[in-house]
N, C-alpha and C. Protein backbone atom coordinates (compact mmCIF):
# COMPACT_ATOMS: atom_id res chain seq x y z
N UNK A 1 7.26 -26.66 9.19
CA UNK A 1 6.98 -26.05 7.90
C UNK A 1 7.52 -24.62 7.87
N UNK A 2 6.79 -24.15 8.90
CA UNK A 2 8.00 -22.20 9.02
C UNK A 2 9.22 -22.35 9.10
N UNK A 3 10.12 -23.54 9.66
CA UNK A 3 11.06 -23.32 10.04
C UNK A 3 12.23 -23.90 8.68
N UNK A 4 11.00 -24.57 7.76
CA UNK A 4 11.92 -24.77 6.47
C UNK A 4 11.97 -23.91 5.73
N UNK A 5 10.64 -22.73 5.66
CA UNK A 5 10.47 -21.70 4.17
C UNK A 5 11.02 -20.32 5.68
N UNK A 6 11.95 -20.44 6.40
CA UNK A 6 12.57 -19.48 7.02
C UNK A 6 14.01 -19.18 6.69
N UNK A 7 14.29 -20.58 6.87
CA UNK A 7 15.89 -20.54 6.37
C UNK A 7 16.60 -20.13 5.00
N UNK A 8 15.68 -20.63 3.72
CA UNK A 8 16.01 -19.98 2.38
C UNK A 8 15.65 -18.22 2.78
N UNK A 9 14.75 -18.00 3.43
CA UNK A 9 14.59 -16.13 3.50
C UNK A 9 15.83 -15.78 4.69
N UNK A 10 16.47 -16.53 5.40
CA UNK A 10 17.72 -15.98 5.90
C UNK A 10 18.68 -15.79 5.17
N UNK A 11 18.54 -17.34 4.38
CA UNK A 11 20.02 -16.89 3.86
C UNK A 11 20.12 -15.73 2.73
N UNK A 12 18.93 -15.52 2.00
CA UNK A 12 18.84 -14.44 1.36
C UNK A 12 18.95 -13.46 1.48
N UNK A 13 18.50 -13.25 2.72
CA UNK A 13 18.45 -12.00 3.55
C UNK A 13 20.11 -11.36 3.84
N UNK A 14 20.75 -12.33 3.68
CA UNK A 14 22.09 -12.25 3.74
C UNK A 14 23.02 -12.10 3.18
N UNK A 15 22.04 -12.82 2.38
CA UNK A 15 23.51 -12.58 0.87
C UNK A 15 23.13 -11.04 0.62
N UNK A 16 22.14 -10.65 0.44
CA UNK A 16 21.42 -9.67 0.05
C UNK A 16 22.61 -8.03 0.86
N UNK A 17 22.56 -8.11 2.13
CA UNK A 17 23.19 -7.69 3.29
C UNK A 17 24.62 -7.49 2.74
N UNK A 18 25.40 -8.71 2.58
CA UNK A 18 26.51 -8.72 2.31
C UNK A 18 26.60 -7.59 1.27
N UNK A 19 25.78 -7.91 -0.34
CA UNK A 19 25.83 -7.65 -1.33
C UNK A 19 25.85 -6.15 -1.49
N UNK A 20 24.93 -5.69 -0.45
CA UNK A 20 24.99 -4.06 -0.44
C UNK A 20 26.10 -3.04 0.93
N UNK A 21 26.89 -4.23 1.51
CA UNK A 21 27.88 -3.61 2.06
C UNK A 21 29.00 -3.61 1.01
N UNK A 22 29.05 -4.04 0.30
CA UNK A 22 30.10 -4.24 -0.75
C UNK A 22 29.68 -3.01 -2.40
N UNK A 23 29.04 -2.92 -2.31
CA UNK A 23 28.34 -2.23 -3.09
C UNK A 23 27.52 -0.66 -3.22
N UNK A 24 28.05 0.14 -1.90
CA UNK A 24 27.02 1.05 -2.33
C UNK A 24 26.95 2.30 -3.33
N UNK A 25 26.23 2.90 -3.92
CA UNK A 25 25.95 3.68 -4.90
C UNK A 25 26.25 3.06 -6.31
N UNK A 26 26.24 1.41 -6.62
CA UNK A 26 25.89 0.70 -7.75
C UNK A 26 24.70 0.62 -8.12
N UNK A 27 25.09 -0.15 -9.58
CA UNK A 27 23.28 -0.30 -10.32
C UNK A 27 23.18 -1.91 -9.36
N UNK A 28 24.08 -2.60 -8.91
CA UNK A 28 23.93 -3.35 -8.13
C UNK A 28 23.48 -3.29 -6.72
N UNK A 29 23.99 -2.44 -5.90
CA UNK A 29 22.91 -1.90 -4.87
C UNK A 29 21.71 -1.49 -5.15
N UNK A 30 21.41 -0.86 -6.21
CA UNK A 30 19.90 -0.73 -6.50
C UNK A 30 19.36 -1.76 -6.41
N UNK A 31 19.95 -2.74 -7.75
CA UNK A 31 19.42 -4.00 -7.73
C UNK A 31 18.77 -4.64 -6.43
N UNK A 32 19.92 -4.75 -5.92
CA UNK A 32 20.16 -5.96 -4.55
C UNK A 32 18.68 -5.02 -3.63
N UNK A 33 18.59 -3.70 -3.32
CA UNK A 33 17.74 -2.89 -2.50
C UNK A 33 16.38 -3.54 -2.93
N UNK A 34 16.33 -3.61 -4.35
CA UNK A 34 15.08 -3.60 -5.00
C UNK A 34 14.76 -5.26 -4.43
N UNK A 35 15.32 -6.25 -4.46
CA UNK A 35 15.09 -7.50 -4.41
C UNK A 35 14.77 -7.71 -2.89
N UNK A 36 15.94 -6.41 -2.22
CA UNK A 36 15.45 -7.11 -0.91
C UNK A 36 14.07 -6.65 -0.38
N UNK A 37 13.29 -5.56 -0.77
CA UNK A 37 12.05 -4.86 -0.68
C UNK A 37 11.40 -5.95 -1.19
N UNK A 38 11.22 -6.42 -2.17
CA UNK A 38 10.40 -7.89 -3.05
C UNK A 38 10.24 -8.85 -1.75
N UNK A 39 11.76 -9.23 -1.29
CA UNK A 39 11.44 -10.25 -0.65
C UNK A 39 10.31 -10.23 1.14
N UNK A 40 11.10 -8.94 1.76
CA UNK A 40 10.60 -8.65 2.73
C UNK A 40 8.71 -8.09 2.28
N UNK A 41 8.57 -7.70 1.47
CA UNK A 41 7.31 -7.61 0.82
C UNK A 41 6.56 -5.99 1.31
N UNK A 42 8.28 -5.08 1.00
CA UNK A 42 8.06 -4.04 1.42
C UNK A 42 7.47 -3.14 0.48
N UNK A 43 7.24 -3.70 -0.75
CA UNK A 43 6.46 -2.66 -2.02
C UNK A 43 5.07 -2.92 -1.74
N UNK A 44 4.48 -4.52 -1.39
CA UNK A 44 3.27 -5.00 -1.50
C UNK A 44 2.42 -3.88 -0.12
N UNK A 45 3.33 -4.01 0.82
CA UNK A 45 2.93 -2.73 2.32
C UNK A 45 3.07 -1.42 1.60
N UNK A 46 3.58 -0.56 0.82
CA UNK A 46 3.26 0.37 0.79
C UNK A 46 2.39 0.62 -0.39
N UNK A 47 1.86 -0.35 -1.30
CA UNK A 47 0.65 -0.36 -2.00
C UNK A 47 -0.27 -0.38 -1.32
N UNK A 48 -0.54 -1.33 -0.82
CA UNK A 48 -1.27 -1.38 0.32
C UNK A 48 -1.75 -0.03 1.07
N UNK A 49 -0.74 0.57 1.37
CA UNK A 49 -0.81 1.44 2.29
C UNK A 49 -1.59 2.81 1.14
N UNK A 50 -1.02 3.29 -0.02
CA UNK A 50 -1.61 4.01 -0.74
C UNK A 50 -2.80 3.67 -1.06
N UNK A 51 -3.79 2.46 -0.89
CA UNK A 51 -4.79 2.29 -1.54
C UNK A 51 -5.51 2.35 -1.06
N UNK A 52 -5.36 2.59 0.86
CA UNK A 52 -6.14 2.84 1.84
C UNK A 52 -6.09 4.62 1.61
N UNK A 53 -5.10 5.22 1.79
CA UNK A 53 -5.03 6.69 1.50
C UNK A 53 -6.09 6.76 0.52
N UNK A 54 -5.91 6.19 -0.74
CA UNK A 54 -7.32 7.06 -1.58
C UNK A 54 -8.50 6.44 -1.28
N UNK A 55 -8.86 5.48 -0.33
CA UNK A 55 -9.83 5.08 -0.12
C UNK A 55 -10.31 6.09 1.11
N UNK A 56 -9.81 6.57 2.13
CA UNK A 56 -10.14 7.01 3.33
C UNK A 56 -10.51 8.37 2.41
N UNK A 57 -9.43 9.33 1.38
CA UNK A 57 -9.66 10.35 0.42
C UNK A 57 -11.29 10.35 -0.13
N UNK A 58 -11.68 9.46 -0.30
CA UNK A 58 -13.19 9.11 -1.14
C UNK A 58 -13.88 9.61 0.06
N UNK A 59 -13.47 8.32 0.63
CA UNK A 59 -14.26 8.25 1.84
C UNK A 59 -15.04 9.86 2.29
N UNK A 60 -13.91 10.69 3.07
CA UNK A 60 -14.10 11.49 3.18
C UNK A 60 -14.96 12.71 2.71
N UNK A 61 -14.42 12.46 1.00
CA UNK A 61 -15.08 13.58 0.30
C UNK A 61 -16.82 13.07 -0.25
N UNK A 62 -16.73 11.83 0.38
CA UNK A 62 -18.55 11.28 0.72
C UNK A 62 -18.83 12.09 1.36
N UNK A 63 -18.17 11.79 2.68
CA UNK A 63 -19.19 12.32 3.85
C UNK A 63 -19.29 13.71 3.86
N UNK A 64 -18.36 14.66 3.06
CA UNK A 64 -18.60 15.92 2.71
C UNK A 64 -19.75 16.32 2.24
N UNK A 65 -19.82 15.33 1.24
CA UNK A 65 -20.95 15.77 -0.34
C UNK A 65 -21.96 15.51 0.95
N UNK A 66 -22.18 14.43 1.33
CA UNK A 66 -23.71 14.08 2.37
C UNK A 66 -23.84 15.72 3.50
N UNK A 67 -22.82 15.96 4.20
CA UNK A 67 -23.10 16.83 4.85
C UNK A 67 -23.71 17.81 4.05
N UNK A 68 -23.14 18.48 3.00
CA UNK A 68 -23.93 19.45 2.33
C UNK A 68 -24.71 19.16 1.97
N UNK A 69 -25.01 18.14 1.56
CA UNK A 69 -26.67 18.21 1.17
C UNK A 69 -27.84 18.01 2.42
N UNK A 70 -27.40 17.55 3.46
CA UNK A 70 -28.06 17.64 4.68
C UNK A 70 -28.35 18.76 5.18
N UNK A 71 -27.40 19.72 4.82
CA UNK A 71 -27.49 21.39 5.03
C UNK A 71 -28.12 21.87 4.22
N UNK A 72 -28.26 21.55 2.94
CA UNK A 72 -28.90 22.63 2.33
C UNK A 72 -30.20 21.78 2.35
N UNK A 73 -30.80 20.50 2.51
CA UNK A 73 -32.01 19.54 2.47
C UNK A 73 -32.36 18.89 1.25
N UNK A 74 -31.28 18.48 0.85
CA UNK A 74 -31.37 17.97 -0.14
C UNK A 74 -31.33 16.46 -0.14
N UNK A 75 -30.88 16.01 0.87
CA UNK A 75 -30.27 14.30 1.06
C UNK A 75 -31.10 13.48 1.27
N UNK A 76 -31.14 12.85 0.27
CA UNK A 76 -32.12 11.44 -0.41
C UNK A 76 -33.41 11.84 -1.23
N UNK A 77 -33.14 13.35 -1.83
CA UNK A 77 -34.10 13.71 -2.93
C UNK A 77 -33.71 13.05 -4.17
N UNK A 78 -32.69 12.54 -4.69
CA UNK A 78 -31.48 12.28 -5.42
C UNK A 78 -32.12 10.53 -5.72
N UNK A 79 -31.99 9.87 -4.69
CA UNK A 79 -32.92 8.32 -4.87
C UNK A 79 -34.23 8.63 -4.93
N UNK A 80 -35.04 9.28 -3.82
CA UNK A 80 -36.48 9.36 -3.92
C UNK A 80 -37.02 9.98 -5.41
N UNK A 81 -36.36 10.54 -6.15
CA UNK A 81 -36.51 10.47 -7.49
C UNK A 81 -36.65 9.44 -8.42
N UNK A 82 -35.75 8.84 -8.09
CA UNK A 82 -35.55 7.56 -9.17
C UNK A 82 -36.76 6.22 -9.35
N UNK A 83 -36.82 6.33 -7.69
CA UNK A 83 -38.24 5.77 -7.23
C UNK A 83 -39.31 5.59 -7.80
N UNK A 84 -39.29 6.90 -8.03
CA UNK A 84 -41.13 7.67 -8.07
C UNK A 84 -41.33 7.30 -9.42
């Protein structure tokens, strides 16, 4: 089964190759760049990769907000309110 959905991504991979040795600084090298990023699934990795950045970003500026309020004694007055 890998070794059938491998061979259509070689040969693509190739034409692709060819297409931008023949080609560079075209709207066709763009093209061809852009398709080959699609295929290798190099846009989906660096989405990926940004969505962890603003997640770890949050993240962070949590554990900020918690520290200060641990400092000044404020942390879990905020729920124990809602509670009551």
């Amino acid at each position: 089964m890998i070794k059938k959905s491998l061979a259509p991504l070689i040969v693509t991979l190739s034409f692709v190759a060819c297409t931008l040795a023949g080609c560079s600084g075209s709207d066709a090298d763009k093209a061809a760049r852009e398709t080959s990023a699609e295929i290798t699934g190099k846009n989906m990795v660096e989405k990926g990769e940004k969505i962890k950045q603003q997640i770890n970003r949050i993240s962070e500026s949590e554990i900020e907000k918690i520290q200060q309020d641990i400092r000044r004694g404020t942390y879990g007055e905020e729920q124990e309110g809602g509670n009551k």
